[in-house]
N, C-alpha and C. Protein backbone atom coordinates (compact mmCIF):
# COMPACT_ATOMS: atom_id res chain seq x y z
N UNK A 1 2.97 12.01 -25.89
CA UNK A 1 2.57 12.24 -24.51
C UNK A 1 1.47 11.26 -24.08
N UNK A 2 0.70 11.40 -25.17
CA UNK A 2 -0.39 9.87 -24.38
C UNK A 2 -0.15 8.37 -24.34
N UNK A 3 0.91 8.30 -24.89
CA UNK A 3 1.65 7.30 -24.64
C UNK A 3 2.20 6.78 -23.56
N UNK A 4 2.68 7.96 -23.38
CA UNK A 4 3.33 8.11 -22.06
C UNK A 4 2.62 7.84 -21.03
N UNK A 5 1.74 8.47 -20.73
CA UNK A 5 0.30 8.68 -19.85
C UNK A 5 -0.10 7.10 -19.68
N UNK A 6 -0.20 6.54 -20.59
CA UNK A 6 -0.76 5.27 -20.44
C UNK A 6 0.04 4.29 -19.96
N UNK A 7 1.84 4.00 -20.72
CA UNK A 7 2.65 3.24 -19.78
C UNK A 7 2.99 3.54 -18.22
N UNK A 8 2.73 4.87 -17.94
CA UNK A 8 3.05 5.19 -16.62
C UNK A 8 2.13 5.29 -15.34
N UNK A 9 0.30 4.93 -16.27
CA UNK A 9 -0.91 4.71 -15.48
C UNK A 9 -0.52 2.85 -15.37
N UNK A 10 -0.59 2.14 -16.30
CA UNK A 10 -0.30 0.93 -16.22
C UNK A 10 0.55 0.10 -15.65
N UNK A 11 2.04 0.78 -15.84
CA UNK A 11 3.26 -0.10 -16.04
C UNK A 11 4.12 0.63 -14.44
N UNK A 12 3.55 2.10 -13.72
CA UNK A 12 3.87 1.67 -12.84
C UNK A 12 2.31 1.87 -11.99
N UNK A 13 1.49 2.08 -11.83
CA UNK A 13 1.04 2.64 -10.50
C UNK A 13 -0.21 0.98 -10.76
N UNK A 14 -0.96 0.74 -11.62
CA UNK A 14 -1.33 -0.46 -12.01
C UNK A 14 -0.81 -1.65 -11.80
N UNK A 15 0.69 -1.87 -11.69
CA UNK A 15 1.29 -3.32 -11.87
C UNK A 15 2.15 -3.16 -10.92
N UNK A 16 2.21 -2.08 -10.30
CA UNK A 16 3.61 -1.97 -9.19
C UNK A 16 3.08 -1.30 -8.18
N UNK A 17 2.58 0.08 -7.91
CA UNK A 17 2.58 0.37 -6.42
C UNK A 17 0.49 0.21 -5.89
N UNK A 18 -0.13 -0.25 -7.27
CA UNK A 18 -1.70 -0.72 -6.79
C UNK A 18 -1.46 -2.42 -5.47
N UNK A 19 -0.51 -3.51 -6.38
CA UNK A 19 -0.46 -4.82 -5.32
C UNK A 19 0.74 -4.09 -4.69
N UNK A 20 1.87 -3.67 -4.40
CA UNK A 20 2.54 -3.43 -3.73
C UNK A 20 1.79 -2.92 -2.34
N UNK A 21 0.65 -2.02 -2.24
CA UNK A 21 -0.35 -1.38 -1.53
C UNK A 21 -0.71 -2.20 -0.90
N UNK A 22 -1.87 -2.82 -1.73
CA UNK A 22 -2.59 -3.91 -0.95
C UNK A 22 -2.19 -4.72 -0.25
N UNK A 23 -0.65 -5.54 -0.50
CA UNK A 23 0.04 -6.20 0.47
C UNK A 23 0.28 -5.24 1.57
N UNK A 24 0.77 -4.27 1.63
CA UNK A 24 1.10 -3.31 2.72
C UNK A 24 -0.30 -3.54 3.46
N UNK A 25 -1.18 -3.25 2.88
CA UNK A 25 -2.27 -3.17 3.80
C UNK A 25 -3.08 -4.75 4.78
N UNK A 26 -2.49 -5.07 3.76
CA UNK A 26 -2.81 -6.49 4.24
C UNK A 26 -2.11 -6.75 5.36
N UNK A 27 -0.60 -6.35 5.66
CA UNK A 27 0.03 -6.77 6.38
C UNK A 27 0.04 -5.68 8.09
N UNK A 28 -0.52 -4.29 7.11
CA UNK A 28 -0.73 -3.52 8.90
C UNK A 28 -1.76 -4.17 9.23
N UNK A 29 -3.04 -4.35 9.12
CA UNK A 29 -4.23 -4.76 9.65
C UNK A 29 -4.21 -5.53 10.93
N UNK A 30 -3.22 -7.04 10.67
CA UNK A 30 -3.45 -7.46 11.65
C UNK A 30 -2.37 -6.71 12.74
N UNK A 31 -1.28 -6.30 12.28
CA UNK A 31 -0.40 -5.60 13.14
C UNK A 31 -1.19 -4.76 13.89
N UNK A 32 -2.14 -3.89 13.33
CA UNK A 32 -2.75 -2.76 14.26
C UNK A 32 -4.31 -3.90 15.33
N UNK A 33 -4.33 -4.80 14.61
CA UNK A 33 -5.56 -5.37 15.70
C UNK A 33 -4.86 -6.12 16.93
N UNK A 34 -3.63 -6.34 16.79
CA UNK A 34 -3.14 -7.08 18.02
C UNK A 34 -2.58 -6.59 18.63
N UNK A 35 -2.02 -5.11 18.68
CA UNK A 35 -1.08 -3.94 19.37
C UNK A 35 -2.39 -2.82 19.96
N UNK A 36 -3.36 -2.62 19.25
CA UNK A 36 -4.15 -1.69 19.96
C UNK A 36 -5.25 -2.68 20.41
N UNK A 37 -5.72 -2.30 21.58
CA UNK A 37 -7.17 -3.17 21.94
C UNK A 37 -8.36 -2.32 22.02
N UNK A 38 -7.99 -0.79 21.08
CA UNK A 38 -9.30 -0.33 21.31
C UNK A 38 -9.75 -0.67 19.57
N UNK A 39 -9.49 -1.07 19.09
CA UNK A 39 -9.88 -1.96 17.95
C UNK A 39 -10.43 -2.92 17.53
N UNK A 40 -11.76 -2.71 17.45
CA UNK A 40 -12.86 -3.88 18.07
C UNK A 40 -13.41 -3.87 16.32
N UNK A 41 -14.07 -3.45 15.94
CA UNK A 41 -14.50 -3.24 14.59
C UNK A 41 -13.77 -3.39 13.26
N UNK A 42 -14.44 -3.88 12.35
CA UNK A 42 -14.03 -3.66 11.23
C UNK A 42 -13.59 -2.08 10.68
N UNK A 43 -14.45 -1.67 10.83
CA UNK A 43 -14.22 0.35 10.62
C UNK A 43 -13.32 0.63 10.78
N UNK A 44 -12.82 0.43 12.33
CA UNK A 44 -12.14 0.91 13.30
C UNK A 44 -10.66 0.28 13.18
N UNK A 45 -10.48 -0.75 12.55
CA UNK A 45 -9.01 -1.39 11.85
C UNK A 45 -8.92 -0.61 11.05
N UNK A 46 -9.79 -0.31 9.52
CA UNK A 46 -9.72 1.18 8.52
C UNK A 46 -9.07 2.31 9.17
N UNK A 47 -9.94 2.42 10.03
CA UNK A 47 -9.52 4.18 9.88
C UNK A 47 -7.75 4.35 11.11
N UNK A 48 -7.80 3.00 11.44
CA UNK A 48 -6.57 2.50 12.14
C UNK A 48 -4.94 3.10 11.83
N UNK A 49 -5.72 1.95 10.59
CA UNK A 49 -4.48 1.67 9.43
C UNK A 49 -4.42 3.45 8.36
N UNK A 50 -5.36 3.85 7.93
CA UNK A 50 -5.44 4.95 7.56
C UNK A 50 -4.54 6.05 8.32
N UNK A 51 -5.49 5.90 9.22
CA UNK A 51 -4.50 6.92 10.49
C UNK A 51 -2.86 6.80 10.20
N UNK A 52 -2.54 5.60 10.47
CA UNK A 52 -1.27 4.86 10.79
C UNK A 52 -0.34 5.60 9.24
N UNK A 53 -0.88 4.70 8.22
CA UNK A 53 -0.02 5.80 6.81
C UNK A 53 -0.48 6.95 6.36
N UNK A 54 -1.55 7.28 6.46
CA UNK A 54 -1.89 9.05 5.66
C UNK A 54 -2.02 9.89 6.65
N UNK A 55 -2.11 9.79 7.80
CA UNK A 55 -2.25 10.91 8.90
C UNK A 55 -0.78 12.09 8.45
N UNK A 56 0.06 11.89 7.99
CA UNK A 56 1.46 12.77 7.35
C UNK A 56 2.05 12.67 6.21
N UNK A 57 2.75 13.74 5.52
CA UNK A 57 2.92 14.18 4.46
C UNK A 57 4.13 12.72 4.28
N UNK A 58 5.32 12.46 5.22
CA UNK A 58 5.85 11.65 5.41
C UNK A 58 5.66 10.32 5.83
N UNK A 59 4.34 10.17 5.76
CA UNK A 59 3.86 8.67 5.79
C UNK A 59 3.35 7.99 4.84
N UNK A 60 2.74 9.21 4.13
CA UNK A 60 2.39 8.56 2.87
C UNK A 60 2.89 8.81 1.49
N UNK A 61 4.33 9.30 1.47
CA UNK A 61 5.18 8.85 0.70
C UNK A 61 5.65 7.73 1.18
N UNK A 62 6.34 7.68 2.42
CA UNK A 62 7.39 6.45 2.64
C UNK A 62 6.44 5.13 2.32
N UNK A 63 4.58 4.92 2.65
CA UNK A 63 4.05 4.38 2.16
C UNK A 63 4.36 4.10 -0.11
N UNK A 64 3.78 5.16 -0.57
CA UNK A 64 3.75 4.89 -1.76
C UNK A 64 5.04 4.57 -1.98
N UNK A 65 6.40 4.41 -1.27
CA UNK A 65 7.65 4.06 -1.64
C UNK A 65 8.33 2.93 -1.68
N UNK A 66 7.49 2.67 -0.28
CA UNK A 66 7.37 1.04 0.03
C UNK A 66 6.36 -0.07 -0.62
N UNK A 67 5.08 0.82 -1.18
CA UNK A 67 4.05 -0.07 -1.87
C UNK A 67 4.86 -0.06 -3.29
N UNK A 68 5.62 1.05 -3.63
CA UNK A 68 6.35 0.77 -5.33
C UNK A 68 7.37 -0.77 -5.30
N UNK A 69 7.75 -0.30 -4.25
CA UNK A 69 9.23 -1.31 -4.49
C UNK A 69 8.37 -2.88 -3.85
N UNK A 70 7.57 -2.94 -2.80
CA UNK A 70 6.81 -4.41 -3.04
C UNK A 70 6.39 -4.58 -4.10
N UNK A 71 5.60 -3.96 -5.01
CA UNK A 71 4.96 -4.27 -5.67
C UNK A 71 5.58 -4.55 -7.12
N UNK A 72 7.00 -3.86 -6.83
CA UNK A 72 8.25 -4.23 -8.15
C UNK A 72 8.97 -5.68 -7.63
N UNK A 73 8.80 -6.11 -6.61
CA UNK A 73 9.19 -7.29 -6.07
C UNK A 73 8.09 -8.43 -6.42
N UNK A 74 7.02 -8.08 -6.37
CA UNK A 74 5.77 -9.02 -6.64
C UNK A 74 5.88 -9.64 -8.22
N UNK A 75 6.21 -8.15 -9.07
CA UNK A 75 6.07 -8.34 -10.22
C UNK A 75 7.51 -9.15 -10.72
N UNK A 76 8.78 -8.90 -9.79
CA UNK A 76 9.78 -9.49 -10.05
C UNK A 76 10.00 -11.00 -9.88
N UNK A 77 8.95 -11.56 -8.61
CA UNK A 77 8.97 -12.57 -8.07
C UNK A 77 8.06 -13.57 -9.48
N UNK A 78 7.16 -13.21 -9.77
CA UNK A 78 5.96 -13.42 -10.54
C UNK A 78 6.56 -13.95 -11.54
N UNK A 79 7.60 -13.13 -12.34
CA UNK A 79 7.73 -13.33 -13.62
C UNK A 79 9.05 -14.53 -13.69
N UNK A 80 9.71 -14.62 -12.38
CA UNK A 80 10.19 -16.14 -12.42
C UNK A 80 10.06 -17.47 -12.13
């Protein structure tokens, strides 16, 4: 079992849906600063983008679903 524990902290949420994420996030940011104009702040892009995927039970799976599979693409792209 701790075996387990460790390939499945590492091998997926570490190497696959942690950069899969960050690209996601990288990529709403500017989406939400050029569609809303009450978005003046740094903060205020955060809690934007926050809003935007965790405000629902269904946003932030389809998020962690979409950060898995970029981030299995990153690692797929990477290794060729």
């Amino acid at each position: 079992m701790d075996q387990f524990l460790s390939r499945f902290t590492f091998g997926l949420l570490m190497a696959q849906v942690f950069p899969g994420g960050v690209f996601l996030l990288s990529l709403t940011c500017p989406l939400i600063v050029n569609t809303d104009p009450n978005v003046t702040t740094t903060s205020s892009v955060f809690m934007a983008v926050g809003n935007l995927w965790f405000n629902s039970k269904k946003g932030t799976v389809l998020f962690l679903f979409l950060a898995g599979g970029v981030g299995m693409l990153i690692c797929r792209t990477a290794l060729h």
